[in-house]
Protein backbone atom coordinates (compact mmCIF):
# COMPACT_ATOMS: atom_id res chain seq x y z
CA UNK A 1 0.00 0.00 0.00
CA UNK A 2 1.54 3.09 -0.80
CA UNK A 3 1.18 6.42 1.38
CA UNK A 4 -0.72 8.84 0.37
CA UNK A 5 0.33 12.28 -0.95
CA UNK A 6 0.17 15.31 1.47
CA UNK A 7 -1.23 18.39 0.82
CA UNK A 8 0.92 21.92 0.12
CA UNK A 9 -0.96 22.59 3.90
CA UNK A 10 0.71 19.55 5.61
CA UNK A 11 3.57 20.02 3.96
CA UNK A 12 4.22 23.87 4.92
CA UNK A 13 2.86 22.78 8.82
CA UNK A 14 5.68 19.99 8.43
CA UNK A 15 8.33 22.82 7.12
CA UNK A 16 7.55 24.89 10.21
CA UNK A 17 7.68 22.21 12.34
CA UNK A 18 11.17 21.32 11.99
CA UNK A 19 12.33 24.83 11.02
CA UNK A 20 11.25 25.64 14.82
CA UNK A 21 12.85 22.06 16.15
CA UNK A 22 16.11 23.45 14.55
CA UNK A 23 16.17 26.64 15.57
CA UNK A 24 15.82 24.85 19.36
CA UNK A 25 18.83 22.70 18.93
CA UNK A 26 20.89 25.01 17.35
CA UNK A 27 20.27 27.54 21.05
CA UNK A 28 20.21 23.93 23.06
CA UNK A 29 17.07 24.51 24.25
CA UNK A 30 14.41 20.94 25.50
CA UNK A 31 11.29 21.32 23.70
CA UNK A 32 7.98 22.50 25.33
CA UNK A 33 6.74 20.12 28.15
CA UNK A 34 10.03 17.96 27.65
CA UNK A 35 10.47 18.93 31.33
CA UNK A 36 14.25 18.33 30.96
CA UNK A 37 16.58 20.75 32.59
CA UNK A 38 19.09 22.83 29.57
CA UNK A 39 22.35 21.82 31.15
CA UNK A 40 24.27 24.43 33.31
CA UNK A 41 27.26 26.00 32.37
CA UNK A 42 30.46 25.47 32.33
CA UNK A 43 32.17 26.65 35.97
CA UNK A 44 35.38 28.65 35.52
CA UNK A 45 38.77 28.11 37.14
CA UNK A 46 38.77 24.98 40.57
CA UNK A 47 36.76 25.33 43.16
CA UNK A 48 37.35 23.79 46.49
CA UNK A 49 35.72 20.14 47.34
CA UNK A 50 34.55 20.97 50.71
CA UNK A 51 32.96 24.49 50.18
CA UNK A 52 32.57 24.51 46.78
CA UNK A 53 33.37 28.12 46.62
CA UNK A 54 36.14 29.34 44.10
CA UNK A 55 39.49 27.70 45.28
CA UNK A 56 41.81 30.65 47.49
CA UNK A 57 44.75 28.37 48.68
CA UNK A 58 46.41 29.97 52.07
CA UNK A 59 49.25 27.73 53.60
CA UNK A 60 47.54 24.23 51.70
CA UNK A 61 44.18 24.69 52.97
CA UNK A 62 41.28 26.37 51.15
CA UNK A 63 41.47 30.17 52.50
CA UNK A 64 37.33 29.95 53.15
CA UNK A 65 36.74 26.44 55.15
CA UNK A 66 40.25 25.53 55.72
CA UNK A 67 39.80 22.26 53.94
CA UNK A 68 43.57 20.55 53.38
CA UNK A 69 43.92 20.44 49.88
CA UNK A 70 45.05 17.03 48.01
């Protein structure tokens, strides 16, 4: 059985579509009602393990919490 022809309507709703589906990847966005988180960026530069603040060494600890650093 073959499938049947679309119309120029379902073919232009198609088009727009994926023209919108595109233009979500291409800013990384999760489509509506995906209900996905967009992952976080990137942090810059180490941050300490115990506070998790940016990493200030003083004397081998982390200047903030005083966490020995490994």
């Amino acid at each position: 059985m073959a499938p049947r022809a679309l119309s120029l309507r379902e073919v232009v709703e198609r088009l727009r579509i994926l023209e919108e589906r595109v233009a979500r990847l291409e800013v990384k966005r999760a489509p509506p009602g995906d209900g996905r988180a967009a992952s976080a960026p990137a942090r810059a530069g180490p941050r300490c393990e115990g506070c998790g603040l940016p990493l200030r060494k003083r004397r081998g600890r982390c200047a903030e919490c005083g966490r020995p650093l490994v």
